[in-house]
N, C-alpha and C. Protein backbone atom coordinates (compact mmCIF):
# COMPACT_ATOMS: atom_id res chain seq x y z
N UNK A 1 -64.28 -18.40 82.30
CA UNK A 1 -65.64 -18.24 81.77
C UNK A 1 -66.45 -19.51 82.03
N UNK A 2 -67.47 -19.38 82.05
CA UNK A 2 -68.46 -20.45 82.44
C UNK A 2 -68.74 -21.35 81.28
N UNK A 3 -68.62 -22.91 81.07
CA UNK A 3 -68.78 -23.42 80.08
C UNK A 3 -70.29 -23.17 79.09
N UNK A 4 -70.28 -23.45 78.00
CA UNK A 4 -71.23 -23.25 76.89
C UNK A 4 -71.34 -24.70 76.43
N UNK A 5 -72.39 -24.82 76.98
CA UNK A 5 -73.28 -26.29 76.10
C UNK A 5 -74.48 -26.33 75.41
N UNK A 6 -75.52 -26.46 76.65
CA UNK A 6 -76.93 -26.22 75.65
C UNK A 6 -77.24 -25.39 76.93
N UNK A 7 -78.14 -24.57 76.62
CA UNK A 7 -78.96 -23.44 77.17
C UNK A 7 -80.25 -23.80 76.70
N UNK A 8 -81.39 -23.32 77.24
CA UNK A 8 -82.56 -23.94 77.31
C UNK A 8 -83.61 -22.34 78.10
N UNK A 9 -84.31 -21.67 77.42
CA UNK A 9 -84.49 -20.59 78.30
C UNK A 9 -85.84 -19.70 77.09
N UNK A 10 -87.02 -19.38 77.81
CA UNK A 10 -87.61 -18.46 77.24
C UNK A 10 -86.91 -17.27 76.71
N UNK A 11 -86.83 -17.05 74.99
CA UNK A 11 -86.12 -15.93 74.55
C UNK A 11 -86.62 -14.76 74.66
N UNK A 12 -85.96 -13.79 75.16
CA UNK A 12 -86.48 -11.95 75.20
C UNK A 12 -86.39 -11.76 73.37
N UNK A 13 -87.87 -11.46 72.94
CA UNK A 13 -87.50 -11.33 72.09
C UNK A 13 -87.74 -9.41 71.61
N UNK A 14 -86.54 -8.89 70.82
CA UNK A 14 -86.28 -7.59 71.12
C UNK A 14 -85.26 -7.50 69.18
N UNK A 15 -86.38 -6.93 68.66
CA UNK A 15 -86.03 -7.40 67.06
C UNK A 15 -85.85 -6.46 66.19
N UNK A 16 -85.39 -5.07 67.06
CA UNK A 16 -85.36 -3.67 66.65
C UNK A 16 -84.06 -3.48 65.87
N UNK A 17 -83.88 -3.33 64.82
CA UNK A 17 -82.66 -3.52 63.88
C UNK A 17 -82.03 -2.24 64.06
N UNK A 18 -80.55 -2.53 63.55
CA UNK A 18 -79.32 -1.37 64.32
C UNK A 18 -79.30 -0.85 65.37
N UNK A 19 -79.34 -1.85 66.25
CA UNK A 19 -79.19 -1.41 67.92
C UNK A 19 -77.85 -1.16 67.76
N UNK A 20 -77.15 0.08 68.06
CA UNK A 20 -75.75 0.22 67.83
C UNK A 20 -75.12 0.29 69.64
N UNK A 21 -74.40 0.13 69.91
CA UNK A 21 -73.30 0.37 71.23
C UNK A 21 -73.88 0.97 71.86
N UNK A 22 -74.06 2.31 71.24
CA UNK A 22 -74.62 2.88 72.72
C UNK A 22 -76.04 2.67 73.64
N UNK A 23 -76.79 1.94 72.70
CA UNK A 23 -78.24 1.52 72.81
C UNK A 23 -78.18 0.95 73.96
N UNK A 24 -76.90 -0.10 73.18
CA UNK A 24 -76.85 -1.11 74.73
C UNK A 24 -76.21 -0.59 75.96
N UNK A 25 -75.33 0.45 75.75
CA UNK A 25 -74.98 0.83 76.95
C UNK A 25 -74.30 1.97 76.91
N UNK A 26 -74.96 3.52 77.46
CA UNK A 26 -74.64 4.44 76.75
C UNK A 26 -73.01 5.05 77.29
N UNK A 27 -72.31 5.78 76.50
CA UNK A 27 -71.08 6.14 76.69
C UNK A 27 -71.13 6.57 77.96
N UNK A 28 -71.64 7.28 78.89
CA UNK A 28 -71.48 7.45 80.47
C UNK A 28 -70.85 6.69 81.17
N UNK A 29 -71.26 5.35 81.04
CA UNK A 29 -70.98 4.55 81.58
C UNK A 29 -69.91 3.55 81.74
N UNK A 30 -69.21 4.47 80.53
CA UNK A 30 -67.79 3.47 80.32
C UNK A 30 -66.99 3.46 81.10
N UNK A 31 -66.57 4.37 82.14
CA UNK A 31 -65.55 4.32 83.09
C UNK A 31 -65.23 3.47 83.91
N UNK A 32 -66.07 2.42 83.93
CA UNK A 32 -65.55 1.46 85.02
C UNK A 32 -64.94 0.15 84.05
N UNK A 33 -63.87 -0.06 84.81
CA UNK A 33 -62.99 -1.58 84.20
C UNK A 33 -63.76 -2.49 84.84
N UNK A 34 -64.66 -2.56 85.74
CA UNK A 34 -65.34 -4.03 85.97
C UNK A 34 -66.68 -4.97 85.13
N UNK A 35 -66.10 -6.05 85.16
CA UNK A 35 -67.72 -6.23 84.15
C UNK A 35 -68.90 -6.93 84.80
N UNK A 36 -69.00 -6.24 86.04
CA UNK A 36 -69.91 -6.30 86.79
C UNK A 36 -70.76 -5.05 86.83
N UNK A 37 -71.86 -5.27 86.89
CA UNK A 37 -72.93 -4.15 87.54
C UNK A 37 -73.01 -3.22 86.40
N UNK A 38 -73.21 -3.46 84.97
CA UNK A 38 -73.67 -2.94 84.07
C UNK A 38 -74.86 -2.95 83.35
N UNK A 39 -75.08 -4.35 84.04
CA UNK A 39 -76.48 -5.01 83.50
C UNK A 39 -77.63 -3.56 84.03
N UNK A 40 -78.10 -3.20 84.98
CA UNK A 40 -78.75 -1.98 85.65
C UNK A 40 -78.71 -0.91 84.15
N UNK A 41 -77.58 -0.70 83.25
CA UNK A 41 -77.44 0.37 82.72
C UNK A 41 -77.61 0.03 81.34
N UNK A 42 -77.83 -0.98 80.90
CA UNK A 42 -78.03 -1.67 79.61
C UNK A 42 -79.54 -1.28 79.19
N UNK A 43 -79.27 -0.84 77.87
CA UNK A 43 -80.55 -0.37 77.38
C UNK A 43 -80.84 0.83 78.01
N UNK A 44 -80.60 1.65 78.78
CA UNK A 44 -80.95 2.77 79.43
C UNK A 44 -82.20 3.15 79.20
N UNK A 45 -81.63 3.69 77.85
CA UNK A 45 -83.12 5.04 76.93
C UNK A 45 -83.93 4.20 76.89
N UNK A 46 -83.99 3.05 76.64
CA UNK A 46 -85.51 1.84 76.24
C UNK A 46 -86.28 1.97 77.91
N UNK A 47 -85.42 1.78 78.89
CA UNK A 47 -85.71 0.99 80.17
C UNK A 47 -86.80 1.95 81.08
N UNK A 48 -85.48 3.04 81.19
CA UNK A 48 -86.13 4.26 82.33
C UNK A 48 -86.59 5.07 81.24
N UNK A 49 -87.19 5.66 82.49
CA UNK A 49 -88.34 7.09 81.54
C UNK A 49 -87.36 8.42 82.27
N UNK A 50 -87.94 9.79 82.04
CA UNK A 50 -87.06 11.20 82.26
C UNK A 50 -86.53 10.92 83.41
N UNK A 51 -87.51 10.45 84.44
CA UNK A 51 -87.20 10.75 85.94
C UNK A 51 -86.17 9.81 86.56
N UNK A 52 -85.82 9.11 86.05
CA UNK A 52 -84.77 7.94 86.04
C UNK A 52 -84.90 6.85 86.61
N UNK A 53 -86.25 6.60 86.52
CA UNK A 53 -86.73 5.21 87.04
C UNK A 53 -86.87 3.99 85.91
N UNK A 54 -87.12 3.24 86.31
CA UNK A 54 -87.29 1.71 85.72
C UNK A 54 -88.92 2.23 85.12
N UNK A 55 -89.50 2.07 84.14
CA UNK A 55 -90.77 2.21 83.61
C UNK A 55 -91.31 1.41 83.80
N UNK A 56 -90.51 -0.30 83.37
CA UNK A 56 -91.54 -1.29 83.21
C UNK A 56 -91.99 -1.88 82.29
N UNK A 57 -91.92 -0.87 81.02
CA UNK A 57 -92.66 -1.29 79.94
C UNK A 57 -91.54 -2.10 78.99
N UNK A 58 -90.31 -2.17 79.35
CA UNK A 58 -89.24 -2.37 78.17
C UNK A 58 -89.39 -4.30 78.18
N UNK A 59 -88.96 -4.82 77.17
CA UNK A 59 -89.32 -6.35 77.52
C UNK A 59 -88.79 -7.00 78.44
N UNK A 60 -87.25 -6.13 78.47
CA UNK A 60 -86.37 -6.45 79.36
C UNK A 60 -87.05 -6.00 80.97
N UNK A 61 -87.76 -5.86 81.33
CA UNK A 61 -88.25 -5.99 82.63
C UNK A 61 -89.11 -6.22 82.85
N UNK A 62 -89.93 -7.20 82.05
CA UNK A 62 -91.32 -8.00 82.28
C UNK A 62 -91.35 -9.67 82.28
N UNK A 63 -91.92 -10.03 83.15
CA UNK A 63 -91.63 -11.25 83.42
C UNK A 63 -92.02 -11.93 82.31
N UNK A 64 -91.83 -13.12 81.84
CA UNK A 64 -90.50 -14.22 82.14
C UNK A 64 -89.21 -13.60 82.00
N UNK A 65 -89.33 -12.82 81.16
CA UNK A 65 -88.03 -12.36 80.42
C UNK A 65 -86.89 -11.85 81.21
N UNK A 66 -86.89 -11.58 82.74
CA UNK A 66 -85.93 -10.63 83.13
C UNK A 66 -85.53 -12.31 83.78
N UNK A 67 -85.87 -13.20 83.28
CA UNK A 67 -85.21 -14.36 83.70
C UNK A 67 -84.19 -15.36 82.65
N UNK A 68 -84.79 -14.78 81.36
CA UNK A 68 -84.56 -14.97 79.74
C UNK A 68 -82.65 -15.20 79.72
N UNK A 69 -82.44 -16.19 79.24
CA UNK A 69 -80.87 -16.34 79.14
C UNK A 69 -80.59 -16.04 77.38
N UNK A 70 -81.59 -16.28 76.71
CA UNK A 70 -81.46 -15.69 75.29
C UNK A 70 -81.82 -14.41 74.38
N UNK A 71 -81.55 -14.10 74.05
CA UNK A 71 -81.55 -12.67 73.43
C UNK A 71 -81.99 -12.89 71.81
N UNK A 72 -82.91 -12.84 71.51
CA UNK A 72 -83.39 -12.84 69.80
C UNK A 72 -83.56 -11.09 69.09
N UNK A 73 -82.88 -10.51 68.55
CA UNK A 73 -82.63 -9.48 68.18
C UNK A 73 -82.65 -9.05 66.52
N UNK A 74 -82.48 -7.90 66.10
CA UNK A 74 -83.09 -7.60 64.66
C UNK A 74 -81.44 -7.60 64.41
N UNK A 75 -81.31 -6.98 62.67
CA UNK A 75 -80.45 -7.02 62.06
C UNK A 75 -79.63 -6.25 62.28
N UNK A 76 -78.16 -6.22 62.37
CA UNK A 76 -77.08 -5.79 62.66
C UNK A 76 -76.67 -4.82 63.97
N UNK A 77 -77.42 -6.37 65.02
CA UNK A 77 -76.55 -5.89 66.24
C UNK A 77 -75.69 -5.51 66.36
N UNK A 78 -75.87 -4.69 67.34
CA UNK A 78 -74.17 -4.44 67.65
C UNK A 78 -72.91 -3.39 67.01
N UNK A 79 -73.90 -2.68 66.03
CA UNK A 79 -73.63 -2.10 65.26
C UNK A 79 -72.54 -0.49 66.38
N UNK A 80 -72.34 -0.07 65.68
CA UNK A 80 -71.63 1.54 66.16
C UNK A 80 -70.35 1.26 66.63
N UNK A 81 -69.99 1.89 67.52
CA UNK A 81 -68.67 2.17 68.38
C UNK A 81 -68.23 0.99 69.06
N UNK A 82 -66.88 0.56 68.95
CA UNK A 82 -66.36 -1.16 69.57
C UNK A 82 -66.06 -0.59 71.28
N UNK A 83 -67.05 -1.40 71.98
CA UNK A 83 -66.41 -1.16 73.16
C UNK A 83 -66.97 -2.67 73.99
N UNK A 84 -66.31 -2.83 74.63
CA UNK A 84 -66.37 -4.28 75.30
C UNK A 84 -67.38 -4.26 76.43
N UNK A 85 -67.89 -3.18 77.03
CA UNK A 85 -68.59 -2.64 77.84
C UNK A 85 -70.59 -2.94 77.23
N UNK A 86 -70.44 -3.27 76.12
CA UNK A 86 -71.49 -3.83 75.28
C UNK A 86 -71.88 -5.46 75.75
N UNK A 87 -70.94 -6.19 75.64
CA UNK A 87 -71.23 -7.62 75.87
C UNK A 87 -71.18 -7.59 77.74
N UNK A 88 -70.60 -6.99 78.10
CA UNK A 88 -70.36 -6.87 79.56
C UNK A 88 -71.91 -6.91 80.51
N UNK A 89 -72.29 -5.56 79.54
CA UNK A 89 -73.62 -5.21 80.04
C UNK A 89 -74.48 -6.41 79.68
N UNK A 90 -74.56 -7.03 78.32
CA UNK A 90 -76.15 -8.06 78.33
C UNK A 90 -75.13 -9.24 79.47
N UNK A 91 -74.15 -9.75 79.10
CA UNK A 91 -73.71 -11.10 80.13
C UNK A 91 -74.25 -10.34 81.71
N UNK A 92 -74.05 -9.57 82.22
CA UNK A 92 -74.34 -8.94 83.31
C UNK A 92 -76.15 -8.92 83.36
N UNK A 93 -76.85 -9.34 82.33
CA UNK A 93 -78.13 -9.08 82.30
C UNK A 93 -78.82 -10.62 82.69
N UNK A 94 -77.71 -11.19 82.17
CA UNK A 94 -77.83 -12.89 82.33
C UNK A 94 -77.82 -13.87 81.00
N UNK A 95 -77.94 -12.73 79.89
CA UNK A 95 -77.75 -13.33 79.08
C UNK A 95 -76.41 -14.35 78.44
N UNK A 96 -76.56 -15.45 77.56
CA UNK A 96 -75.87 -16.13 76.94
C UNK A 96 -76.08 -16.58 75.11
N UNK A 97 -76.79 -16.08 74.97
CA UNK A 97 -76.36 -16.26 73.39
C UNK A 97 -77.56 -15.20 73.13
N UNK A 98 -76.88 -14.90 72.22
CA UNK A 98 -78.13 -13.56 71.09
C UNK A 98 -77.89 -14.21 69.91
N UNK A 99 -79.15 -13.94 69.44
CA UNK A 99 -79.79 -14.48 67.98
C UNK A 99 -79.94 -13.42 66.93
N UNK A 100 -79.43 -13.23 66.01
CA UNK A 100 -79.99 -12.36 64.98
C UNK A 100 -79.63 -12.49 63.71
N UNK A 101 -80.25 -11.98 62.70
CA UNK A 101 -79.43 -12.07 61.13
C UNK A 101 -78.31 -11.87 60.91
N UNK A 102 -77.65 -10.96 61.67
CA UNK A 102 -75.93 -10.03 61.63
C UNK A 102 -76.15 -9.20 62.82
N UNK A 103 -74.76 -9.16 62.88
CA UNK A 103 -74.22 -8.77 63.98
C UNK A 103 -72.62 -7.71 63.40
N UNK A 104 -72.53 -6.90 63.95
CA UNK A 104 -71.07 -5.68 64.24
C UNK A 104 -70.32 -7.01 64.35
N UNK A 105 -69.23 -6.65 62.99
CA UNK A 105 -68.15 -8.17 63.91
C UNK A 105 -67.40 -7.83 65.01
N UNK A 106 -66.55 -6.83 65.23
CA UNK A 106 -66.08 -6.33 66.42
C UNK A 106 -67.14 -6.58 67.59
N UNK A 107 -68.35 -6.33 67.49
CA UNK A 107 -69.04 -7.01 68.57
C UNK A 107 -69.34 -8.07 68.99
N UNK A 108 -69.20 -9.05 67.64
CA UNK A 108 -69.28 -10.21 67.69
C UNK A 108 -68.19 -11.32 68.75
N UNK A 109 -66.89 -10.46 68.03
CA UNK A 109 -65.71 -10.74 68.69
C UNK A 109 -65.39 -10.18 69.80
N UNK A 110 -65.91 -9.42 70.30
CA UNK A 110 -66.30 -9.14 71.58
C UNK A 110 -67.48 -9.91 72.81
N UNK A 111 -68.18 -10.51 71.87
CA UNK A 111 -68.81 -11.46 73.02
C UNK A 111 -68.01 -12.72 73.53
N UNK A 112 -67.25 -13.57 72.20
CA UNK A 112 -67.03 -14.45 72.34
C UNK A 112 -66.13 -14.28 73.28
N UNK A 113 -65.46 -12.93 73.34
CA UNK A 113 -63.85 -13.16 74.77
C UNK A 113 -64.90 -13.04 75.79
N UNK A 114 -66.41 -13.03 75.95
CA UNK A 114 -66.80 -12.66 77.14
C UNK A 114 -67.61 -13.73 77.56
N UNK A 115 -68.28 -14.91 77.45
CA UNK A 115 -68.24 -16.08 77.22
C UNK A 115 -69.88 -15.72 76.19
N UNK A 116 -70.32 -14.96 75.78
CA UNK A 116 -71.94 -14.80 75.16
C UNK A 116 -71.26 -15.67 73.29
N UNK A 117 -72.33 -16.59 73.27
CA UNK A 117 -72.50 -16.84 71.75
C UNK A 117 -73.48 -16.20 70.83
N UNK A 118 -72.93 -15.87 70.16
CA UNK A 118 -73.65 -15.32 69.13
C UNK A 118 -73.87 -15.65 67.36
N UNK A 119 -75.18 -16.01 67.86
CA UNK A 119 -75.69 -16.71 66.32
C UNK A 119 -76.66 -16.04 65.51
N UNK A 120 -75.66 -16.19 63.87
CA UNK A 120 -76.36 -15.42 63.08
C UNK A 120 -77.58 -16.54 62.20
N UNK A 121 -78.87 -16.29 62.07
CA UNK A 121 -79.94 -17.31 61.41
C UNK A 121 -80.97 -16.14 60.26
N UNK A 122 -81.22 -16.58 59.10
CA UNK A 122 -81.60 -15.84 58.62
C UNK A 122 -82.56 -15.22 58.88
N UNK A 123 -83.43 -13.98 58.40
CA UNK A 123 -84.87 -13.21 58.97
C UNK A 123 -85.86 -14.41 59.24
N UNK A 124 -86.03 -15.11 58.84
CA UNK A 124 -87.35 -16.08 58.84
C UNK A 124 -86.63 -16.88 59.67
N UNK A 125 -86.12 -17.31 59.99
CA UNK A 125 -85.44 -18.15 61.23
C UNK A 125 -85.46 -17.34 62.84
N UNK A 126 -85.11 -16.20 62.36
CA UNK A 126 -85.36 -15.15 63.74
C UNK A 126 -86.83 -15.21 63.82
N UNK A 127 -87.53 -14.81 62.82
CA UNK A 127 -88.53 -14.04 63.28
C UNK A 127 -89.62 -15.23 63.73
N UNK A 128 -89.49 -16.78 63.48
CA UNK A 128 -89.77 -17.53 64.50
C UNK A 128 -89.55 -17.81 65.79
N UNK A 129 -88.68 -17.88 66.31
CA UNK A 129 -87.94 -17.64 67.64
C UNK A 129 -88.45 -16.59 68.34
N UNK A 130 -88.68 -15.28 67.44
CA UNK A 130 -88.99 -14.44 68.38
C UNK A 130 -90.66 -14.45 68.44
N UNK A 131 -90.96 -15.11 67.88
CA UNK A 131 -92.62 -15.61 67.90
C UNK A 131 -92.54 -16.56 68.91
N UNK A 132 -91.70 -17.68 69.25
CA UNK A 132 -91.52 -18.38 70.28
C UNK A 132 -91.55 -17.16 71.87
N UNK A 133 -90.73 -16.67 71.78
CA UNK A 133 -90.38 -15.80 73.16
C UNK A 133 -91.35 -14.52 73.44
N UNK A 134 -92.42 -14.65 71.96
CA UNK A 134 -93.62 -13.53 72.23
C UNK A 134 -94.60 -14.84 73.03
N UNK A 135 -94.66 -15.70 72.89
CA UNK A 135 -95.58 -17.03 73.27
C UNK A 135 -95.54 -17.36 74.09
N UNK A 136 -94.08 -17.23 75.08
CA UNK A 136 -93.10 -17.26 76.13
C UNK A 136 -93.24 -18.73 76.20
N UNK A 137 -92.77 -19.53 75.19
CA UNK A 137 -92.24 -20.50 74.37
C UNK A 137 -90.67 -20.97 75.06
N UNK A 138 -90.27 -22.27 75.12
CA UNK A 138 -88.88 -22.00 75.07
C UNK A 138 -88.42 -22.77 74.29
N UNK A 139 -87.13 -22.07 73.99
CA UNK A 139 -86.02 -22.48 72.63
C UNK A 139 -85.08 -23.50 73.09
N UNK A 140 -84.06 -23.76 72.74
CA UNK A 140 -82.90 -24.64 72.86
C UNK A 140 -81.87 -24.23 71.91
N UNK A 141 -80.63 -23.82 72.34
CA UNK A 141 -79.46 -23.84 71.77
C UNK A 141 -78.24 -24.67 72.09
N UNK A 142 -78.19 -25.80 71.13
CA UNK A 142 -77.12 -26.43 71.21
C UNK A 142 -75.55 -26.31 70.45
N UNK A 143 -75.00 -25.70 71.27
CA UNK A 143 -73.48 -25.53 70.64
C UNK A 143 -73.29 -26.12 69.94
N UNK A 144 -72.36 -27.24 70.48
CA UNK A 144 -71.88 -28.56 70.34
C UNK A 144 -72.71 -29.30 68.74
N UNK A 145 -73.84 -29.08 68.75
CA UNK A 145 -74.71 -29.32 67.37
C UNK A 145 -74.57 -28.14 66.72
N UNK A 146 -74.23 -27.47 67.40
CA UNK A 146 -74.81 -26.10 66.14
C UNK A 146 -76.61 -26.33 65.77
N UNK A 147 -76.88 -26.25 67.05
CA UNK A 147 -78.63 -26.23 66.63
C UNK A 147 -79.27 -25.19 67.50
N UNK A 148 -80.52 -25.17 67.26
CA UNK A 148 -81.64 -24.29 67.64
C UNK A 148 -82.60 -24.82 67.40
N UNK A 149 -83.30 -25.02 68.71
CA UNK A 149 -84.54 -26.09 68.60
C UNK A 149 -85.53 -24.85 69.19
N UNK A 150 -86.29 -24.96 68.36
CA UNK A 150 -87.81 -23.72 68.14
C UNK A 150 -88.72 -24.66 68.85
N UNK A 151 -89.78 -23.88 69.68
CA UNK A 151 -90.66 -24.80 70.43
C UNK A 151 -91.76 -25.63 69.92
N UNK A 152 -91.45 -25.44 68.82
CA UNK A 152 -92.62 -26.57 68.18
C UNK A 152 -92.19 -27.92 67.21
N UNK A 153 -90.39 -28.26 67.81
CA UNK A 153 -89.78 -28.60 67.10
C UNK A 153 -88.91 -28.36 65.95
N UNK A 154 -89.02 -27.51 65.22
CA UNK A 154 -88.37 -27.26 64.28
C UNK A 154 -87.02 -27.14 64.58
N UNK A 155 -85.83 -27.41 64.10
CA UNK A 155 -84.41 -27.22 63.99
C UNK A 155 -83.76 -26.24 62.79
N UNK A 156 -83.16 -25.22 63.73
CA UNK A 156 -82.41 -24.23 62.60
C UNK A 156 -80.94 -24.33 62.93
N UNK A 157 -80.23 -24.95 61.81
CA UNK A 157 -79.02 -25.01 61.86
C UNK A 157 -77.91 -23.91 61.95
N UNK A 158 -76.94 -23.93 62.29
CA UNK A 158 -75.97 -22.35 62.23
C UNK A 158 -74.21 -23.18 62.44
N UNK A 159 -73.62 -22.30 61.92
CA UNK A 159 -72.19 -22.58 61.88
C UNK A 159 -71.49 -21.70 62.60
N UNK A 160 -70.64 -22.12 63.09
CA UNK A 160 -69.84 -21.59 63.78
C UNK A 160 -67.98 -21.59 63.70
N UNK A 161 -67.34 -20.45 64.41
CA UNK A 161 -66.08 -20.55 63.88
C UNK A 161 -65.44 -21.88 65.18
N UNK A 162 -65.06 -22.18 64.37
CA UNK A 162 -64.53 -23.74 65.73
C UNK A 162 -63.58 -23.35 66.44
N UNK A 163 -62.62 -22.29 66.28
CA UNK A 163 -61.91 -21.58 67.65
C UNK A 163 -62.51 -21.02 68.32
N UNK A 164 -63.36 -20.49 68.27
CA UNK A 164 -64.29 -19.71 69.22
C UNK A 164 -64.95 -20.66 69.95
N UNK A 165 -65.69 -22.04 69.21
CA UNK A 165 -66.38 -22.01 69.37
C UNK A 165 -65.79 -23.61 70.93
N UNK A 166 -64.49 -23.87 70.40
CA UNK A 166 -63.75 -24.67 71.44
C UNK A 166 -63.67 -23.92 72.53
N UNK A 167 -63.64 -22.14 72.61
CA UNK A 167 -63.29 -21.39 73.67
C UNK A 167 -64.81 -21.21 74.46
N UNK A 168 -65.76 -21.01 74.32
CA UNK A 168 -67.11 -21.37 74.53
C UNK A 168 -67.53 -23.02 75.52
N UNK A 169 -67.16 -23.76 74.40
CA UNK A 169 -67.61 -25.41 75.00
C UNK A 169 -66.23 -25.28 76.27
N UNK A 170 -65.23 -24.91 76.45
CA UNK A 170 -64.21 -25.23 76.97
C UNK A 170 -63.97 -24.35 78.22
N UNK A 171 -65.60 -23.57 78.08
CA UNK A 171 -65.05 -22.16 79.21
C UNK A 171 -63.82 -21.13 79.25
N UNK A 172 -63.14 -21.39 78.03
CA UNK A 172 -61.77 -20.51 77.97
C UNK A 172 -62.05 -19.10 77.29
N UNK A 173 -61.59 -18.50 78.24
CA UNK A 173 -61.11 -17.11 77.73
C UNK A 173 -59.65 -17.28 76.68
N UNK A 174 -59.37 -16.02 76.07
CA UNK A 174 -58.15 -16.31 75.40
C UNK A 174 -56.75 -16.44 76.43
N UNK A 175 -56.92 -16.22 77.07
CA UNK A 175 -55.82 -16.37 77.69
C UNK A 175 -55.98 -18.01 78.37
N UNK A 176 -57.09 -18.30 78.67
CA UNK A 176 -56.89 -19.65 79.15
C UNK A 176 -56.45 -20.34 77.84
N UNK A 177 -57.18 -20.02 76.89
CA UNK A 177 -57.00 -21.28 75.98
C UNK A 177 -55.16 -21.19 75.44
N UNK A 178 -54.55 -20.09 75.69
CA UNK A 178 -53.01 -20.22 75.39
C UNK A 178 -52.47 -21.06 76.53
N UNK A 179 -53.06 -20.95 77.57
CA UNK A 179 -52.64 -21.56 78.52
C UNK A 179 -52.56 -23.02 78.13
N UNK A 180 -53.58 -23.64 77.49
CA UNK A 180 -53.93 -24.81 77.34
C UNK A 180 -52.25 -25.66 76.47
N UNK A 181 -51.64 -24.35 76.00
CA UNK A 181 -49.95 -24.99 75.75
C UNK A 181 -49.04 -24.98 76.98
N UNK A 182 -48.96 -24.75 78.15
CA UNK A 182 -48.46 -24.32 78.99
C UNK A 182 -47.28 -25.19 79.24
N UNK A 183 -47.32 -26.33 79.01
CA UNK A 183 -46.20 -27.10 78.83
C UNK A 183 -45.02 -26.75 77.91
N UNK A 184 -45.95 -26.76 76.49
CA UNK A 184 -44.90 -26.29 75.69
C UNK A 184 -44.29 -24.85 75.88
N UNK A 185 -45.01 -23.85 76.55
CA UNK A 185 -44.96 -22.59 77.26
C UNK A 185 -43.55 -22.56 77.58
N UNK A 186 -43.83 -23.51 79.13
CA UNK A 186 -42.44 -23.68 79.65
C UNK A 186 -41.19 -24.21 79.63
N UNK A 187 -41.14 -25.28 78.60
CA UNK A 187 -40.41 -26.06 77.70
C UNK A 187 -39.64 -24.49 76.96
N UNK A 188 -40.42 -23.65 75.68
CA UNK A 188 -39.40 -23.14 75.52
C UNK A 188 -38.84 -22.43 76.37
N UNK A 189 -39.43 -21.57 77.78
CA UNK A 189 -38.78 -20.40 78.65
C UNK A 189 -37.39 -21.16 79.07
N UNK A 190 -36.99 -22.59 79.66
CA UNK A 190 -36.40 -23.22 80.02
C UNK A 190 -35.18 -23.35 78.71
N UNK A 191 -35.49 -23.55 77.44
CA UNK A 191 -34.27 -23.50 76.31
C UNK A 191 -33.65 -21.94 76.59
N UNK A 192 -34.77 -21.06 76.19
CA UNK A 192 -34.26 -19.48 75.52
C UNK A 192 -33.66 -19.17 77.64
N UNK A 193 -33.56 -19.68 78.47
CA UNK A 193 -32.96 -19.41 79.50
C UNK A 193 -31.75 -19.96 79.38
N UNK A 194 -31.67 -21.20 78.63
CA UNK A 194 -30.03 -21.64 79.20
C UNK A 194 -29.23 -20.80 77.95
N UNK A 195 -29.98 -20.33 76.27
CA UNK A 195 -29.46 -20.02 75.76
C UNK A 195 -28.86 -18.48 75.72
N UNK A 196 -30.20 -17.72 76.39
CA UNK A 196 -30.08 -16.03 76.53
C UNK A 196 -30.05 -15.87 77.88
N UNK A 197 -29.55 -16.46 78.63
CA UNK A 197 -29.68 -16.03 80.32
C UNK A 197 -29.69 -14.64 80.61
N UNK A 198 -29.11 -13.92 79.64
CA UNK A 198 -29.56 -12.27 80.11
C UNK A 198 -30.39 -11.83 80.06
N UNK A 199 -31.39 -12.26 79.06
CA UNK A 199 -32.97 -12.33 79.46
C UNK A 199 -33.64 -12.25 80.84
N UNK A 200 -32.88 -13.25 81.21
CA UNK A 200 -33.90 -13.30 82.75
C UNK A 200 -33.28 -13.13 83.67
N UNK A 201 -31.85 -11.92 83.64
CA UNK A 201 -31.12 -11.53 84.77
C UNK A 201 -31.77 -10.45 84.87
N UNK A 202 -32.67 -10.23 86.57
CA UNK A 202 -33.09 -8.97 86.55
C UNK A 202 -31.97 -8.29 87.14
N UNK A 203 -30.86 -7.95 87.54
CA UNK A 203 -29.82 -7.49 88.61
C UNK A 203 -29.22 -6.34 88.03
């Protein structure tokens, strides 16, 4: 995953509360294991109109925004059905951190294996930000601080879980970050071999 430091980016701001799973990406589309090329299908019903074109009108395809690395959103993103195909689609959009009051924790925990942060700030903390990204304003999110710098200065603080949030600053997926024992990894395979060698007789 790509490291997480500070991001710096006019926010899409999009503040429509209980956007659930499929909003972001409707069940059709689940069949593919890649988490590429979902971004196109994110938001669907908002985006295209009957005929299955791009409309234009959605925020997500009006400039600055289809350049926007932040996502400022209403209350309890993420909400509905757990599918990983959710964070797939906005990281595929370009996004890196979404902002909102609450968030689906399963979705939550679903961004973080995908490298997107996600920060919860109360209504009046959002609904500045997204006054910033109506202004086409830009924000600042600093991990590492746990900050959010609003364009007129202001600082909104947020906490974060510090395993996650080492897997983020550190670019690790979960599997990298087990990796990050890999010594001790192989240290024990090397004991439980001299002790269970039938273990590792494939014959």
């Amino acid at each position: 995953m790509q490291k997480f430091d500070q991001v710096t980016s006019i926010p899409t701001p999009f503040t429509q509360v209980n956007v659930d799973t499929d909003i972001i990406i409707p069940a059709k589309h689940l069949k593919t294991i890649t988490r590429t090329g979902l971004g196109v299908h994110a938001f669907e019903n908002i985006r295209y109109g009957a005929d299955g074109a791009l409309t234009g009108e959605a925020v997500f395809d009006r400039a600055p925004y289809t350049e926007a690395t932040i996502l400022v959103a209403g209350e309890n993103f993420g909400c509905g059905s757990s599918r990983e195909h959710a964070p797939w689609a906005i990281a595929d959009m370009g996004y890196r951190c979404i902002i909102a009051p609450s968030f689906a924790d399963i979705f939550a925990s679903n961004c973080v294996k995908n490298g997107i942060l996600t920060i919860t700030l109360n209504t009046e903390a959002v609904r500045h930000l997204a006054l910033d990204g109506e202004a086409e304003a830009e924000i600042t999110v600093d991990l590492p601080a746990e900050t959010v710098t609003a364009a007129d200065g202001t600082v909104f603080n947020f906490t974060y879980n510090p395993v996650h949030k080492e897997m983020l600053v550190g670019g690790l997926d979960e599997i990298g970050q087990t990796l990050q024992d890999e010594a001790l990894i192989t240290a024990f395979e090397i004991r439980q071999k001299a002790a269970q060698p039938w273990l590792y007789n494939r014959d």
